[in-house]
Protein backbone atom coordinates (compact mmCIF):
# COMPACT_ATOMS: atom_id res chain seq x y z
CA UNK A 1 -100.96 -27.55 -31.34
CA UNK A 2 -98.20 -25.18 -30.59
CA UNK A 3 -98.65 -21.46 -31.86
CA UNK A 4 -95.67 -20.69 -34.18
CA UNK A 5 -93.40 -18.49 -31.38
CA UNK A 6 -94.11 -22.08 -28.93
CA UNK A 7 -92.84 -23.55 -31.83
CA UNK A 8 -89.71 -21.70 -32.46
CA UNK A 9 -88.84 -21.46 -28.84
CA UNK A 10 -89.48 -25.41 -28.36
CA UNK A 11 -86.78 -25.76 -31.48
CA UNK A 12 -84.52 -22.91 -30.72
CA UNK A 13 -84.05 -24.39 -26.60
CA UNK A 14 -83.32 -28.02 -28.25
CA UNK A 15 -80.34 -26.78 -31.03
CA UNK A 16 -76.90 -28.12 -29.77
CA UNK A 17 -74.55 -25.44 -31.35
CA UNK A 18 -71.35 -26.50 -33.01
CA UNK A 19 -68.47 -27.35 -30.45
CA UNK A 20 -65.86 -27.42 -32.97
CA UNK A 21 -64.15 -24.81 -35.04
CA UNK A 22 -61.86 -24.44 -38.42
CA UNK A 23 -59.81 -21.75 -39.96
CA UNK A 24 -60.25 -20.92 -43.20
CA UNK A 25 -58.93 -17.86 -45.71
CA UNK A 26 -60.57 -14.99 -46.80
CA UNK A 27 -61.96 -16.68 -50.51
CA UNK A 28 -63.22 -19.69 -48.08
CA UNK A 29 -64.81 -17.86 -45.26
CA UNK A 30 -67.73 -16.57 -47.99
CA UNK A 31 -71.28 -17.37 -46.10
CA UNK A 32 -69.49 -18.67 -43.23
CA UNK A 33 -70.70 -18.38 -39.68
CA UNK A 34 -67.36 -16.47 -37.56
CA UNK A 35 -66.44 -18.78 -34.54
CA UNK A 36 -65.02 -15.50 -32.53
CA UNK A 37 -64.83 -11.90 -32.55
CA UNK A 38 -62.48 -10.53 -35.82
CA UNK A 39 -60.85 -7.33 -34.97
CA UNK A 40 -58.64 -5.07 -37.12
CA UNK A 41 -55.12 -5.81 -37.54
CA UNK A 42 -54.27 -2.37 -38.80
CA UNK A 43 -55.85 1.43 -38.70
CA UNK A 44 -58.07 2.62 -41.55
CA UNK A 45 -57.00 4.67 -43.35
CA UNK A 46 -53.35 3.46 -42.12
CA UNK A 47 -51.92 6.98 -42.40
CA UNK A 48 -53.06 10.41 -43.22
CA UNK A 49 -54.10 10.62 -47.07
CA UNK A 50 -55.29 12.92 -49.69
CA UNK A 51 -58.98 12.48 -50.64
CA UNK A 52 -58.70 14.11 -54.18
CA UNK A 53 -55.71 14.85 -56.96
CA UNK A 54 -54.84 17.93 -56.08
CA UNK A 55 -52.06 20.23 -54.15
CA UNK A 56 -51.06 19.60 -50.76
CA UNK A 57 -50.07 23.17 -48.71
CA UNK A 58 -49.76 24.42 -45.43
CA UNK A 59 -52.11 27.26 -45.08
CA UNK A 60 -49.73 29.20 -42.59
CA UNK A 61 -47.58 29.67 -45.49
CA UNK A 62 -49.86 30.00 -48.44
CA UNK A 63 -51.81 32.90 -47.07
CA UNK A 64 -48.03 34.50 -46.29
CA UNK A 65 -47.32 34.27 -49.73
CA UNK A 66 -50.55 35.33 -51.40
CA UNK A 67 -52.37 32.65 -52.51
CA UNK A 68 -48.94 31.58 -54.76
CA UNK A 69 -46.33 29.00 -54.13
CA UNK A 70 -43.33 27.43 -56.07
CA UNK A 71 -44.37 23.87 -56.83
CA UNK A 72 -41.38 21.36 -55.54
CA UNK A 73 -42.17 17.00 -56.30
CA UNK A 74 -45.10 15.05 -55.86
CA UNK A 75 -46.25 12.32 -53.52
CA UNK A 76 -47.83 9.42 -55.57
CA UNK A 77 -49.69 6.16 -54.40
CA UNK A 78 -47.31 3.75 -52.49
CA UNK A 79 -44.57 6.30 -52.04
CA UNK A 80 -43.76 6.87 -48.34
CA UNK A 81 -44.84 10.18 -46.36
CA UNK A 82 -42.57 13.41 -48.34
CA UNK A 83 -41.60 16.11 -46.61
CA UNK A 84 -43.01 19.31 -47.83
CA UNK A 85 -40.31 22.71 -48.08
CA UNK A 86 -41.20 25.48 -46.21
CA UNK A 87 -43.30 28.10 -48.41
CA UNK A 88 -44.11 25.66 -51.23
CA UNK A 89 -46.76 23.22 -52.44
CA UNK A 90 -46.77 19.39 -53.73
CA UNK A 91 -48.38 17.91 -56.33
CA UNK A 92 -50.59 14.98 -54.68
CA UNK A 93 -52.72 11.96 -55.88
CA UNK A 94 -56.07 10.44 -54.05
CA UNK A 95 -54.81 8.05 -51.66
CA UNK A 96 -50.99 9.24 -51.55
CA UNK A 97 -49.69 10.15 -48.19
CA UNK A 98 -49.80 13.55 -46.69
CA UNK A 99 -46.12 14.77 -46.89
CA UNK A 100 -44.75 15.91 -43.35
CA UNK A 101 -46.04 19.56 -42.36
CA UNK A 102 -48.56 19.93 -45.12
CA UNK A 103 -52.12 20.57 -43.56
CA UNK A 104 -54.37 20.75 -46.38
CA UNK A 105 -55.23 19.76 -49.95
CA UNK A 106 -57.04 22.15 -52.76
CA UNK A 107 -58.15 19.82 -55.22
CA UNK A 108 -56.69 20.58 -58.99
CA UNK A 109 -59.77 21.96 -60.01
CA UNK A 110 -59.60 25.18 -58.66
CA UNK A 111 -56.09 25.69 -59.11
CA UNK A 112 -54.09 27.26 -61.89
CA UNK A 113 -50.37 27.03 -63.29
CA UNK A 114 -48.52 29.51 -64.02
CA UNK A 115 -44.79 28.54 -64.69
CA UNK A 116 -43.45 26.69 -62.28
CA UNK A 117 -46.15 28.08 -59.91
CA UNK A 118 -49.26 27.35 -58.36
CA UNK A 119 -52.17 30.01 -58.01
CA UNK A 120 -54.31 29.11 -55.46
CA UNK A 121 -58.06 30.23 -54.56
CA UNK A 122 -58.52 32.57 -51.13
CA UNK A 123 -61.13 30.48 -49.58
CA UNK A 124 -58.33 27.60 -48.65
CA UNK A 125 -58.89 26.07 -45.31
CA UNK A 126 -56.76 23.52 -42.93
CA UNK A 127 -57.83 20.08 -43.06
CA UNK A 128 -59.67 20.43 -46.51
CA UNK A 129 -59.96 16.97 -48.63
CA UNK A 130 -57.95 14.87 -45.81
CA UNK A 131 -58.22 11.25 -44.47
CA UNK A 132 -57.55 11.23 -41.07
CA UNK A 133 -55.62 8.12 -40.07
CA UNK A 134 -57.71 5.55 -38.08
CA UNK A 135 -61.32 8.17 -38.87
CA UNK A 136 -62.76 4.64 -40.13
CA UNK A 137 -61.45 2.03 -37.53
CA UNK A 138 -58.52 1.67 -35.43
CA UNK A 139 -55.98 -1.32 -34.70
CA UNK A 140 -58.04 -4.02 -32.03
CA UNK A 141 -61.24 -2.44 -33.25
CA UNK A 142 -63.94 -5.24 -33.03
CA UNK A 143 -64.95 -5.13 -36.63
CA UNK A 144 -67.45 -8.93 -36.35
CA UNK A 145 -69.00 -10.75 -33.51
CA UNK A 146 -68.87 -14.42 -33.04
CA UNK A 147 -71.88 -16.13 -35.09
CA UNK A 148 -71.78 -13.38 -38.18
CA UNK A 149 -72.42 -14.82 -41.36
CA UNK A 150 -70.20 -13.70 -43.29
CA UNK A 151 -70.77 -11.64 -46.72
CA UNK A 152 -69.04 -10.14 -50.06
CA UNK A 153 -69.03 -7.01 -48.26
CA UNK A 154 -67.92 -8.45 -44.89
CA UNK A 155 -64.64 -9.95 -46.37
CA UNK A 156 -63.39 -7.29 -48.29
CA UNK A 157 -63.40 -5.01 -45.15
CA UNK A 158 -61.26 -7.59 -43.10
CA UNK A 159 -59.01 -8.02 -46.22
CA UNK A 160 -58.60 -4.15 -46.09
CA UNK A 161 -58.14 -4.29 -42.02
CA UNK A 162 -55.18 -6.75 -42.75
CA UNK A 163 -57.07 -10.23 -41.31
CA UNK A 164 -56.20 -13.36 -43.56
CA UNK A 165 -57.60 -16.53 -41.44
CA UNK A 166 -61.02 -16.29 -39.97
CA UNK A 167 -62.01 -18.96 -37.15
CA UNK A 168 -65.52 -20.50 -38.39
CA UNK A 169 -67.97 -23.04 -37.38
CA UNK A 170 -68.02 -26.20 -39.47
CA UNK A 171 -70.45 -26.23 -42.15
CA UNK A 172 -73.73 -28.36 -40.44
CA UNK A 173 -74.00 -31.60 -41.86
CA UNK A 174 -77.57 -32.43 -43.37
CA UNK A 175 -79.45 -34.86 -45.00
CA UNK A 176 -82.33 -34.23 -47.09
CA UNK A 177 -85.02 -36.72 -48.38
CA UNK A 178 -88.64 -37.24 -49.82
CA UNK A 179 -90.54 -39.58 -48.97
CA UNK A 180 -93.69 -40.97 -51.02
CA UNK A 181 -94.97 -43.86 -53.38
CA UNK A 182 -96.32 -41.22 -55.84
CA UNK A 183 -92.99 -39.27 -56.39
CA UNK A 184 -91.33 -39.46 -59.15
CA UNK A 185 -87.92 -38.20 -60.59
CA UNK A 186 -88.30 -35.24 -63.43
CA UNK A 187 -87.74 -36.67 -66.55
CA UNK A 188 -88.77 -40.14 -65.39
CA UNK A 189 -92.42 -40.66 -67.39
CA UNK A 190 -95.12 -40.22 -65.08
CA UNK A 191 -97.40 -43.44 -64.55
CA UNK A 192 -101.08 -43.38 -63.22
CA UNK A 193 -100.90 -41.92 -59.80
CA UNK A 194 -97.53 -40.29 -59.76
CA UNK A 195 -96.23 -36.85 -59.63
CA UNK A 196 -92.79 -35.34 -59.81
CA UNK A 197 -90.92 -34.67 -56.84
CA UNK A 198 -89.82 -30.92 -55.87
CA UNK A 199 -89.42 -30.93 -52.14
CA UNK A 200 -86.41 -32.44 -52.06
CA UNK A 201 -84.59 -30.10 -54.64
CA UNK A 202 -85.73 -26.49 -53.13
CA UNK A 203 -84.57 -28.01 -49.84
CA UNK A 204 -81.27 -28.79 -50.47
CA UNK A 205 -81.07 -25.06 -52.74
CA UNK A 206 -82.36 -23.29 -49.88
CA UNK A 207 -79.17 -25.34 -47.76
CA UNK A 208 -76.87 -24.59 -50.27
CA UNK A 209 -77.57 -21.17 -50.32
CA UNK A 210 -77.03 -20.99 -46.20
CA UNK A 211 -74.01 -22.73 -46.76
CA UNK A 212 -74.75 -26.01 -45.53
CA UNK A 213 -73.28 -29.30 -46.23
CA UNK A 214 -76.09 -30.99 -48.26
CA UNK A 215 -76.92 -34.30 -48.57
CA UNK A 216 -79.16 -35.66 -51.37
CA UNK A 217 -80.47 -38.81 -49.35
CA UNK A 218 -83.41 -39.59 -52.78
CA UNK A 219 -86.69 -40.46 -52.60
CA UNK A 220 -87.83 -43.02 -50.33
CA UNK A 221 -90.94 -44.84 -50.39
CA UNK A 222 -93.60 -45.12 -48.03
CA UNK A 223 -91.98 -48.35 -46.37
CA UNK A 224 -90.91 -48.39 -42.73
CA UNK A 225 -87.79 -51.05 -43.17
CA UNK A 226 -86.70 -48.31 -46.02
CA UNK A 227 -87.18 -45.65 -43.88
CA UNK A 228 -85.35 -47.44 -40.97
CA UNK A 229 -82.89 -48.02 -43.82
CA UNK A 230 -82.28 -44.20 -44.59
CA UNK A 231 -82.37 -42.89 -41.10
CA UNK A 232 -79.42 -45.53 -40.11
CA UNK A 233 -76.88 -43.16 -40.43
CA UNK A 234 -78.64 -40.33 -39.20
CA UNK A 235 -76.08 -40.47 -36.33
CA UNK A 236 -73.92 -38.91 -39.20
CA UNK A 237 -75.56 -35.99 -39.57
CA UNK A 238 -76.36 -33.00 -37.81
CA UNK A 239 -79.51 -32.40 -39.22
CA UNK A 240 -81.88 -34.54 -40.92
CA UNK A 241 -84.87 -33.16 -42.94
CA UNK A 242 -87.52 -35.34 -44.55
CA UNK A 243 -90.57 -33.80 -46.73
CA UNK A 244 -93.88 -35.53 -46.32
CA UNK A 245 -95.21 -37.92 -43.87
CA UNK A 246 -95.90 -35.49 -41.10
CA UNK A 247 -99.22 -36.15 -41.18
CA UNK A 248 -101.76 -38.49 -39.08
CA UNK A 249 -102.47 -41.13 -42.69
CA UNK A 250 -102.39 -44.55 -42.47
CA UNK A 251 -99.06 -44.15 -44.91
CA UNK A 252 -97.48 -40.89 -43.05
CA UNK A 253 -94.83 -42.91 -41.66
CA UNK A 254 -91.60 -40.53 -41.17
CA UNK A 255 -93.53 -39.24 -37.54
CA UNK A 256 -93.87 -43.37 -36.53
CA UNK A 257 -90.11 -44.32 -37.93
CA UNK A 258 -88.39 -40.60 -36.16
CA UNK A 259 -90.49 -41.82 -32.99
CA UNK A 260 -88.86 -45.14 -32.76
CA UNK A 261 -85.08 -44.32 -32.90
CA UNK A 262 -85.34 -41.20 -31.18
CA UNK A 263 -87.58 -38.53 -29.27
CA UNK A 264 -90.30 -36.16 -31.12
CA UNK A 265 -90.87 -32.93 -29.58
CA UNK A 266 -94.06 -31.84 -31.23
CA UNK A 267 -95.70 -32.81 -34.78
CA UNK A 268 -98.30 -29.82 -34.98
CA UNK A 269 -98.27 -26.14 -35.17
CA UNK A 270 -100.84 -23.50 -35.25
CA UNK A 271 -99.61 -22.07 -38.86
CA UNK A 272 -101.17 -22.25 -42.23
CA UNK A 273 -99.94 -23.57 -44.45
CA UNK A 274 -97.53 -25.90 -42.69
CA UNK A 275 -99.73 -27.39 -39.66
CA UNK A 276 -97.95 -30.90 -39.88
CA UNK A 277 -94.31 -30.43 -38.84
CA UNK A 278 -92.32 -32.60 -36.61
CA UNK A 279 -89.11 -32.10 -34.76
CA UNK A 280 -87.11 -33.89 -32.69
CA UNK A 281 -83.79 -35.47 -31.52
CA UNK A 282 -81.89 -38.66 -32.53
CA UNK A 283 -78.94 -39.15 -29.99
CA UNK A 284 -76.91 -36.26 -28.66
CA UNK A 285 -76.06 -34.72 -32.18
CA UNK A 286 -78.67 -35.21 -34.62
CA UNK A 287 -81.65 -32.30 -35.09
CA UNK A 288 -84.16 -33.67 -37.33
CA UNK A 289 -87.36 -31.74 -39.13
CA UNK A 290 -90.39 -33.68 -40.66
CA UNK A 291 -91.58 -31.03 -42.88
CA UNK A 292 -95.02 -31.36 -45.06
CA UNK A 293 -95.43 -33.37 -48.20
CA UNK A 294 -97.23 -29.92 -49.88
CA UNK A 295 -94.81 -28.49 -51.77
CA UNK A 296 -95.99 -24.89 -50.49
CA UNK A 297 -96.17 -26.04 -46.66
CA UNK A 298 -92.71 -27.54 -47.22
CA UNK A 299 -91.18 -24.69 -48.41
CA UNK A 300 -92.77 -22.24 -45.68
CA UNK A 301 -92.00 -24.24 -42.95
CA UNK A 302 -88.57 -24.26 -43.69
CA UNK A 303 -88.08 -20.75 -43.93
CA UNK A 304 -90.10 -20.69 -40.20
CA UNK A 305 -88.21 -23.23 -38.47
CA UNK A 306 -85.24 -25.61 -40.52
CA UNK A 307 -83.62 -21.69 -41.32
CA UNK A 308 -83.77 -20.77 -37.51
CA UNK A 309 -82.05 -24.09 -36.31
CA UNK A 310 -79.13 -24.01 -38.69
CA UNK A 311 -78.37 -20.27 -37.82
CA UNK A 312 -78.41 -21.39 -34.26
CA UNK A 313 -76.70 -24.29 -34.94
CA UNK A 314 -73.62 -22.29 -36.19
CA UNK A 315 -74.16 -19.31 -32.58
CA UNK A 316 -76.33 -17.19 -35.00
CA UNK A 317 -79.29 -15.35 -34.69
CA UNK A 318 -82.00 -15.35 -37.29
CA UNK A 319 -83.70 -12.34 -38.34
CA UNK A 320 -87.02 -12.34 -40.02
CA UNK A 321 -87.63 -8.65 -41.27
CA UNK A 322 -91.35 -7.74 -40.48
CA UNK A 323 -91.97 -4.54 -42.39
CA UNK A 324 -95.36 -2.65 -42.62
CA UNK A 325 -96.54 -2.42 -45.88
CA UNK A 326 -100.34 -1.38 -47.64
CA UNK A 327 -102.81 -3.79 -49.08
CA UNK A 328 -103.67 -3.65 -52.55
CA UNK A 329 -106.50 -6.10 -52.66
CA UNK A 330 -108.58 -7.78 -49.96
CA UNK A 331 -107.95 -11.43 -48.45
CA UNK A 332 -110.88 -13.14 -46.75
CA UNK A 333 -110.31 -16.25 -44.27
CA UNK A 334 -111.33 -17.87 -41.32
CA UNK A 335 -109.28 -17.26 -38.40
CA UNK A 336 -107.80 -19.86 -36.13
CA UNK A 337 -103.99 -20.26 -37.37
CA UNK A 338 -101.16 -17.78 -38.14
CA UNK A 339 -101.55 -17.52 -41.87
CA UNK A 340 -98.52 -16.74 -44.06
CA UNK A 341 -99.67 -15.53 -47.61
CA UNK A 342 -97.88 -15.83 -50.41
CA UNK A 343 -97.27 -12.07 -51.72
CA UNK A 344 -96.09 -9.95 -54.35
CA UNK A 345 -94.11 -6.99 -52.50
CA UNK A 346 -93.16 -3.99 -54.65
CA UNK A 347 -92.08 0.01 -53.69
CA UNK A 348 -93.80 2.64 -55.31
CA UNK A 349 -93.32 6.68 -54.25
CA UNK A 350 -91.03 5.44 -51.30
CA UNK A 351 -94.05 2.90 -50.09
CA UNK A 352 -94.02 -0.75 -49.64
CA UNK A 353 -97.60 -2.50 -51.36
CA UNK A 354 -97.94 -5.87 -50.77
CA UNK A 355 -100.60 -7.94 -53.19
CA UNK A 356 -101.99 -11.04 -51.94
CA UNK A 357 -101.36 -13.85 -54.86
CA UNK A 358 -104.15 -16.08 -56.15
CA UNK A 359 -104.08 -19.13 -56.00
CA UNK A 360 -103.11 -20.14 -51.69
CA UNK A 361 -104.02 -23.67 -51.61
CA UNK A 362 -100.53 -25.28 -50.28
CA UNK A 363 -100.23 -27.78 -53.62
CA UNK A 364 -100.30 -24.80 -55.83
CA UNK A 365 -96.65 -23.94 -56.56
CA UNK A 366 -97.74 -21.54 -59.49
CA UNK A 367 -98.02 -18.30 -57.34
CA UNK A 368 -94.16 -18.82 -56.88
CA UNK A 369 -93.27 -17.00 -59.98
CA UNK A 370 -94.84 -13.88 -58.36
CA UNK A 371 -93.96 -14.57 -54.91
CA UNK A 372 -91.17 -11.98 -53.44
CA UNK A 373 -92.76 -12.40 -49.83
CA UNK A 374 -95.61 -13.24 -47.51
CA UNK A 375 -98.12 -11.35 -45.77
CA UNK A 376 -98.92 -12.44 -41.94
CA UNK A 377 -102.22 -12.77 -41.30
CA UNK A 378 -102.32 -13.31 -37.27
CA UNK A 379 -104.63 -16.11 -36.14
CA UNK A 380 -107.49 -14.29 -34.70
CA UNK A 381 -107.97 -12.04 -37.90
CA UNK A 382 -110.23 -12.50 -40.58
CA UNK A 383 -108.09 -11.25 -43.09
CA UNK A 384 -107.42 -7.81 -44.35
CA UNK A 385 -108.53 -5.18 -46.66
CA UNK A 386 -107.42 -3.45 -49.75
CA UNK A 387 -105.21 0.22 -48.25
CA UNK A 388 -104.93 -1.17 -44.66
CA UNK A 389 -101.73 -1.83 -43.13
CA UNK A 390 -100.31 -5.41 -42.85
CA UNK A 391 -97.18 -6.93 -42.26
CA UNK A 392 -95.20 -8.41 -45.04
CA UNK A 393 -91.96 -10.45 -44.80
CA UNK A 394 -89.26 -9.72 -47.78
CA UNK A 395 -88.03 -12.95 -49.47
CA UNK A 396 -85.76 -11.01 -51.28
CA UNK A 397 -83.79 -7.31 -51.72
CA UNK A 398 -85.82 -7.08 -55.15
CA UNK A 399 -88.54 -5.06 -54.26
């Protein structure tokens, strides 16, 4: 068996990235994978701009006058750059351009009118509330490199630095499928010896939610000539991702059918749960991933290795966060594989406490209405105690 870094370098040395590109706009390019760099097309802030509603002044000139100047127009929001008269002051909104030989801004509040004057405090400075143009990036800046996935946050600052079409990689192709005489469709009545199926659905959410392309290929049944059947047009795909029959049964065929029309890399990794996992190649495109028939093992291996592969896939690099958090209970096991257990993370005081979940067999998808993360338990450790430090892995920002 491979130990799980083996296993991730074995995968991450056999991904063929994406040779071909598309443009898309801004409202496509959401969770998109950039295909080059994306630099500004304009400075930010474009010109010099009051911070705060206020007065703009130049100080030369208000401390010659006393603290008091005549108040002559306003620059507003969209207007182009005023000009400001020698010994007076300008009315000016957040975001309005500085008007040509003002220097500063005193915000309204500590202002006061008297007439058609303004009385200013003594404790005015130059450069006081300003924007400096380009002080957040500058035309050409390098704002993305290629293989950023792209967020909410991402695309609103390239719609603000004036970029409209964003080179991406193609959304990876993938077909998902379960295989298994006891599965069963949700609201299909069971029969004697069936269960319902749930692999296949949290692996094509868990695609949708990279972005993916997903393809529901059903349930399949533990027949070869259906399995041949199914995996015909796997030349179609660039990834193909089966749940169950990655095992050494008599009826864990998926292993036996993937060996036949193309080449297996490995079927076993040190990891628990999740030991059964096969990858491979079919022809020069195709990536495919024989995950575990447990629901649990399915799921974690996905996150392990299927995640990984697509990011790469599109010139990515996946990040697993590791953070160090404190045990609230104990966890007792025999060492021997890289355990990951399923965890409740939360942050109390400004500390991250991470609870081991009942309840760790890999059929026992109940602990997943608590789960927020795992613990890793290395493979030569026996586990850890309640207050010592372990490493959990956030599933999610809720914690």
């Amino acid at each position: 068996m491979l130990s799980l870094e083996e296993a991730r370098a074995a995968i991450l040395a056999e991904v063929t990235p994406s040779a071909t590109t598309q443009t898309v706009s801004l409202l496509q390019a959401h969770g998109r994978f950039t295909a080059q760099e994306l630099r500004a097309q304009v400075d930010n802030p474009a010109f010099d701009n009051s911070a705060m509603d206020g007065y703009a002044v130049r100080t030369a000139d208000l401390v010659a006058a006393g603290f008091v100047l005549p108040l002559h127009g306003e620059c507003r929001c969209g207007d182009a750059p005023g000009k400001l008269s020698p010994g007076s002051t300008m009315r000016i909104f957040t975001g309005a351009p500085m008007p040509e030989g003002a220097d500063s801004i005193v915000i309204q509040e500590d202002v006061k009118l008297e007439g058609g004057k303004v009385i200013f405090p003594k404790s005015v400075q130059p450069g006081s509330h300003l924007r400096r143009r380009g002080e957040d990036f500058r035309h050409s800046d390098v704002l993305y490199p290629a293989g950023r996935r792209l967020s909410s946050y991402d695309l609103a600052l390239l719609s603000a630095a004036g970029v409209a079409q964003i080179p991406v990689y193609p959304r990876a192709r993938v077909l998902v499928a379960a295989t298994g005489d006891e599965l069963v469709t949700p609201g299909t009545p069971l029969q004697p010896g069936q269960i319902y199926e749930s692999n296949r659905l949290a692996t094509l959410l868990l695609l949708q939610e990279l972005g993916m392309d997903a393809v529901d290929g059903g349930t399949v049944r533990d027949d070869p000539a259906a399995l041949r059947e199914l995996l015909k047009s796997s030349a179609d795909f660039d990834f193909v991702i089966t749940s169950g029959g990655a095992s050494v049964g008599d009826h864990d065929l998926v292993k036996q059918v993937f060996a036949e029309i193309g080449e297996i890399k490995f079927w076993k990794v040190k990891i628990k749960p999740g030991k059964p996992i096969a990858f491979g190649r079919v022809g020069s495109r195709t990536h495919f991933f024989a995950l575990p028939g447990n629901p649990v093992s399915s799921l974690v291996t996905f996150k392990l290795f299927v995640e990984p592969a697509l990011i790469a896939w599109h010139h990515g690099v996946s990040r697993m966060p590791q953070l160090a958090a404190t045990a609230t209970n104990d966890f007792r096991r025999h060492p021997g594989r890289t355990e990951f257990v399923r965890a409740r993370l939360v942050t109390e005081n400004g500390k991250l406490l991470a609870t081991a979940l009942p309840g760790q067999g890999s059929h026992m998808l109940g602990p997943l209405r608590e789960t927020n993360g795992f613990i890793r338990v290395e493979a030569d450790s026996a586990g850890f105690k309640q207050g010592e430090t372990v490493m959990a892995i956030p599933l999610s920002t809720d914690l």
